[in-house]
C-alpha atoms as a PDB file:
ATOM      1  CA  UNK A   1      -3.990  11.230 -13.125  1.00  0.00           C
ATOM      2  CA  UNK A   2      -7.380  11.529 -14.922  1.00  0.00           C
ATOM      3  CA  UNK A   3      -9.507  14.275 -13.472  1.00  0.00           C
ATOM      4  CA  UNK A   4     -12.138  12.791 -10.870  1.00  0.00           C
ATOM      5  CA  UNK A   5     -15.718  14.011 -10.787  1.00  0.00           C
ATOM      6  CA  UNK A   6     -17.381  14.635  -7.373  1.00  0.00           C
ATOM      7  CA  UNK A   7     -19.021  11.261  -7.764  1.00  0.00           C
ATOM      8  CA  UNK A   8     -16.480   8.722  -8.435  1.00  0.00           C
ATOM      9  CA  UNK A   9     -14.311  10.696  -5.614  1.00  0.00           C
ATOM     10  CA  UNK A  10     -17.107  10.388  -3.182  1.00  0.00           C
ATOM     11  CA  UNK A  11     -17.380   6.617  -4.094  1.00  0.00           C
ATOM     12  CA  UNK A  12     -13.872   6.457  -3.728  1.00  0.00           C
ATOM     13  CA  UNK A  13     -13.551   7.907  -0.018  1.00  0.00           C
ATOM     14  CA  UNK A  14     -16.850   5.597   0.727  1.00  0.00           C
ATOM     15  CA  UNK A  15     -14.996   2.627  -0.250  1.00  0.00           C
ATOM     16  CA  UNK A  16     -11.826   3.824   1.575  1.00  0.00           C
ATOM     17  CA  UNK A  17     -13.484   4.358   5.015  1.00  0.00           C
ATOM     18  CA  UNK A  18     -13.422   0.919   6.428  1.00  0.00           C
ATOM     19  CA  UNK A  19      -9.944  -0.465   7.104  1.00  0.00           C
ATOM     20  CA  UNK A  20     -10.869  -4.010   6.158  1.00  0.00           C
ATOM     21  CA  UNK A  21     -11.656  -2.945   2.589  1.00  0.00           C
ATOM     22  CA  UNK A  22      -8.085  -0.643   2.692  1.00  0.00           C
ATOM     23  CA  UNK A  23      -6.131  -3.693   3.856  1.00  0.00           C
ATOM     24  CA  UNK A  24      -8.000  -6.029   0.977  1.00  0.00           C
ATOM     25  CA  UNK A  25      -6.790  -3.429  -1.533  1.00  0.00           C
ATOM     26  CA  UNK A  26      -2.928  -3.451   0.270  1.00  0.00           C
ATOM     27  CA  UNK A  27      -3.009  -7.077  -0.005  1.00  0.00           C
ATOM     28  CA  UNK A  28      -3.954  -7.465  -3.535  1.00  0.00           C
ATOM     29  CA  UNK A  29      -1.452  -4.674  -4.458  1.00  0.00           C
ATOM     30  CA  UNK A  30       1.376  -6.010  -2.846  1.00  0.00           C
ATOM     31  CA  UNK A  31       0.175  -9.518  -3.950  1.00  0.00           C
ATOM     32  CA  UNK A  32       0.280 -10.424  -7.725  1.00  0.00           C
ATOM     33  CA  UNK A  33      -2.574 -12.841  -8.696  1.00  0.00           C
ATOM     34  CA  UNK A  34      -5.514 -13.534  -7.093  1.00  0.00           C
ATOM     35  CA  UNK A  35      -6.073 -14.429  -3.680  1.00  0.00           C
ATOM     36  CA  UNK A  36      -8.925 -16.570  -2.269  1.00  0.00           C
ATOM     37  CA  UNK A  37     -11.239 -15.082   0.929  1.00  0.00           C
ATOM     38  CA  UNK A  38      -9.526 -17.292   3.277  1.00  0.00           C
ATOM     39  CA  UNK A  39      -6.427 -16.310   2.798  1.00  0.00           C
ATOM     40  CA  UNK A  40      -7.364 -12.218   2.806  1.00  0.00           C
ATOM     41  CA  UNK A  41      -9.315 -13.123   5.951  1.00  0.00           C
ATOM     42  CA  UNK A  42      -6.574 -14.296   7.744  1.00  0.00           C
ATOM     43  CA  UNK A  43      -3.971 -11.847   6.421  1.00  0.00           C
ATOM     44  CA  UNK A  44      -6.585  -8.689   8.114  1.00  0.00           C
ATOM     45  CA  UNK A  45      -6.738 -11.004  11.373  1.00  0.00           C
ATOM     46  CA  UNK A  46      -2.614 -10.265  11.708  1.00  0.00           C
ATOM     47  CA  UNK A  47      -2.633  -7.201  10.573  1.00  0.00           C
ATOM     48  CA  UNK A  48      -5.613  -6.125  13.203  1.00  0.00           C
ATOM     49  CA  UNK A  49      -3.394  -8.249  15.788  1.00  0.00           C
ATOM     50  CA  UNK A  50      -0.149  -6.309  14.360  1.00  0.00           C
ATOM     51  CA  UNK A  51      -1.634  -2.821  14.645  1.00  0.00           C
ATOM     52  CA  UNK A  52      -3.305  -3.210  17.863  1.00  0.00           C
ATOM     53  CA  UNK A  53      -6.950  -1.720  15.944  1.00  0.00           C
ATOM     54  CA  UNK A  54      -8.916  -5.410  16.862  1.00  0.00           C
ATOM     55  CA  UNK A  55      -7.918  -8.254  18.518  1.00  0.00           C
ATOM     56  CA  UNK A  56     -11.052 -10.015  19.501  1.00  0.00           C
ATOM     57  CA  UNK A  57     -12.435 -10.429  15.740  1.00  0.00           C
ATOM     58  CA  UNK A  58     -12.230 -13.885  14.826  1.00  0.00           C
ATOM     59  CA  UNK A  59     -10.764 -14.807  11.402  1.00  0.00           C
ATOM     60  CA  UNK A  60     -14.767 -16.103  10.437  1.00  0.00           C
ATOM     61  CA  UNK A  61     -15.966 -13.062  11.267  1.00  0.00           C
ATOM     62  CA  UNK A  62     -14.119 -11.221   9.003  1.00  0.00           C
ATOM     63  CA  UNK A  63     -14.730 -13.881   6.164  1.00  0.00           C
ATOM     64  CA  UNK A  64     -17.939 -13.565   6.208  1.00  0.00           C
ATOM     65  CA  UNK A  65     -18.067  -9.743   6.665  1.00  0.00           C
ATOM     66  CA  UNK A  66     -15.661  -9.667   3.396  1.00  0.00           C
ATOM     67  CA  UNK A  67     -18.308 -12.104   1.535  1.00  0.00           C
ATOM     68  CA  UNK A  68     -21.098 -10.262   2.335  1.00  0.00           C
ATOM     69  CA  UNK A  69     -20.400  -6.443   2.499  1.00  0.00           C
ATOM     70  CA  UNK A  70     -16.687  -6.144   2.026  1.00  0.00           C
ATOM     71  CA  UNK A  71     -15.905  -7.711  -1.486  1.00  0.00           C
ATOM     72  CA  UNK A  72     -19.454  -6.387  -2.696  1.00  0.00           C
ATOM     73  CA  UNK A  73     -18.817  -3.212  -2.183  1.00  0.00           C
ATOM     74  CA  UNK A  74     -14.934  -3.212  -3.428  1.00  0.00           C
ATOM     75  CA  UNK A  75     -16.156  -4.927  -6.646  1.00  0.00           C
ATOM     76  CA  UNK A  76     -19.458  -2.677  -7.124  1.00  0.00           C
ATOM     77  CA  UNK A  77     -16.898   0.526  -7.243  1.00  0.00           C
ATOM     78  CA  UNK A  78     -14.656  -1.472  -9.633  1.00  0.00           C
ATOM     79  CA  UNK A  79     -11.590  -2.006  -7.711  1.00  0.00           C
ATOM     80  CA  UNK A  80     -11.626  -5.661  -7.547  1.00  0.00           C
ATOM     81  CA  UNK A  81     -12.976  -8.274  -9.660  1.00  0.00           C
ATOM     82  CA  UNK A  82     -14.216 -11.591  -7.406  1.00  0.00           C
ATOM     83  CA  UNK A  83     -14.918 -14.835  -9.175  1.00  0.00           C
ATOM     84  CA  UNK A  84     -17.194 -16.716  -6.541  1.00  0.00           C
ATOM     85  CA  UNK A  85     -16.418 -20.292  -8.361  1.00  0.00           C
ATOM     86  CA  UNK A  86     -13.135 -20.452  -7.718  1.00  0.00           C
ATOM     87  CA  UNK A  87     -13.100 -18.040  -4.783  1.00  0.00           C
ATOM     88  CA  UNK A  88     -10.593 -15.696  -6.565  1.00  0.00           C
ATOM     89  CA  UNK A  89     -10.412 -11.946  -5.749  1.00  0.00           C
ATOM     90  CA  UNK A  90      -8.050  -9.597  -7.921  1.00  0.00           C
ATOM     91  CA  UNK A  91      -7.304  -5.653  -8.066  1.00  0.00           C
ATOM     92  CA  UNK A  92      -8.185  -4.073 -11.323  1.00  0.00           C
ATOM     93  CA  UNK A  93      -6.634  -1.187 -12.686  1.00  0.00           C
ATOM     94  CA  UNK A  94      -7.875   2.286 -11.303  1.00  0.00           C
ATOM     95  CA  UNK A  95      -5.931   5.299 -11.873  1.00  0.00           C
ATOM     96  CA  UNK A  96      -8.796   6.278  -8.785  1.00  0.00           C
ATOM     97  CA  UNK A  97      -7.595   3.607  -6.560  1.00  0.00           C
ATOM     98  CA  UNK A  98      -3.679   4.374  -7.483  1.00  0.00           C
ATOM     99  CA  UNK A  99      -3.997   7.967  -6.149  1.00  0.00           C
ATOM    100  CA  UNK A 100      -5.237   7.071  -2.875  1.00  0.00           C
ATOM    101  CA  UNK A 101      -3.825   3.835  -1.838  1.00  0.00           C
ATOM    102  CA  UNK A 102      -0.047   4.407  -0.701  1.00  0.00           C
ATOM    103  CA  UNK A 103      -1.055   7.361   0.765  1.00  0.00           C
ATOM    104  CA  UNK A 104      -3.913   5.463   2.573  1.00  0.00           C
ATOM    105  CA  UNK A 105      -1.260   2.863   3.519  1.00  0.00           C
ATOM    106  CA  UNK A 106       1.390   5.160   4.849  1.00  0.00           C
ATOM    107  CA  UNK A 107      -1.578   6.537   7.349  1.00  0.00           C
ATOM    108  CA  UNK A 108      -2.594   3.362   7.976  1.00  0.00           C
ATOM    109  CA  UNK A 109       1.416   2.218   8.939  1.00  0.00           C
ATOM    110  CA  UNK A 110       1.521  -0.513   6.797  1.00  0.00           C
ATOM    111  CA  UNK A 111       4.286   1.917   4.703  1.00  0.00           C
ATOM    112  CA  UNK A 112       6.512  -1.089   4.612  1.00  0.00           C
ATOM    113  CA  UNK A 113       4.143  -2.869   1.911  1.00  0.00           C
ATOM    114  CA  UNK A 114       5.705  -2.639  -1.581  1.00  0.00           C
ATOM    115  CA  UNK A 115       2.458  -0.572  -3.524  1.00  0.00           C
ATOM    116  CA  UNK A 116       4.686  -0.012  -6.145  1.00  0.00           C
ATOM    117  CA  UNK A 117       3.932  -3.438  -7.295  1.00  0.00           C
ATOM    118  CA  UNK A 118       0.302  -1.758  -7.408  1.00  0.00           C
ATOM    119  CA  UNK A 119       2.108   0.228 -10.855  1.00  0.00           C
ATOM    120  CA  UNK A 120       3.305  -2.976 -12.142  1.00  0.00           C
ATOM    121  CA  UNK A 121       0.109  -4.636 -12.280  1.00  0.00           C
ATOM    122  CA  UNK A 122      -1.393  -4.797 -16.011  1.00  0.00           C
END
């Protein structure tokens, strides 16, 4: 791993602190491609239902919360790239991101996602 400085790793942690931008990342890492807001929108609604952290948040909600704050902020730190045409979000490569993310999964209990796809992604 590449040796962070201060800033990047409190951009990092920033970025990491809201569970609907850690369960974007999951998604795309377990996910080869790109994936559309709809679809990541609906995939957090389960997972809130699954885990028991939200059930009242309606599937909108969240897609507009990922198009305005969420997706923004992910692609701003240079985790994700989001083409707003075709309504296409995909992970980039961050040695940052790849220290953090199973780890940040396993806490999260969504250890039975596949990350290591995340290190087959080019």
């Amino acid at each position: 791993m590449a040796a962070l400085n201060t800033s990047r790793l409190t951009e990092t942690f920033e970025v990491l602190v809201h569970p609907h931008r850690r369960y974007v990342l999951y998604h795309l890492a377990c996910n080869s491609g790109a994936t559309g807001t709809d679809a990541l929108a609906a995939a957090i609604a389960r997972w809130n239902v699954e885990s028991g952290a939200d059930r009242t948040t309606s599937i909108d909600t969240i897609r507009i919360a990922l198009y305005h704050s969420h997706l923004p902020k992910l692609a701003d730190a240079g985790f994700i790239t989001v083409d707003r045409n075709s309504d296409a979000v995909e992970l980039e490569d961050s040695d940052t991101l790849d220290s953090f993310l199973g780890d940040a999964a396993s806490i999260d209990e969504c250890a039975h996602l596949s990350l290591s796809a995340g290190a087959d992604r080019n």
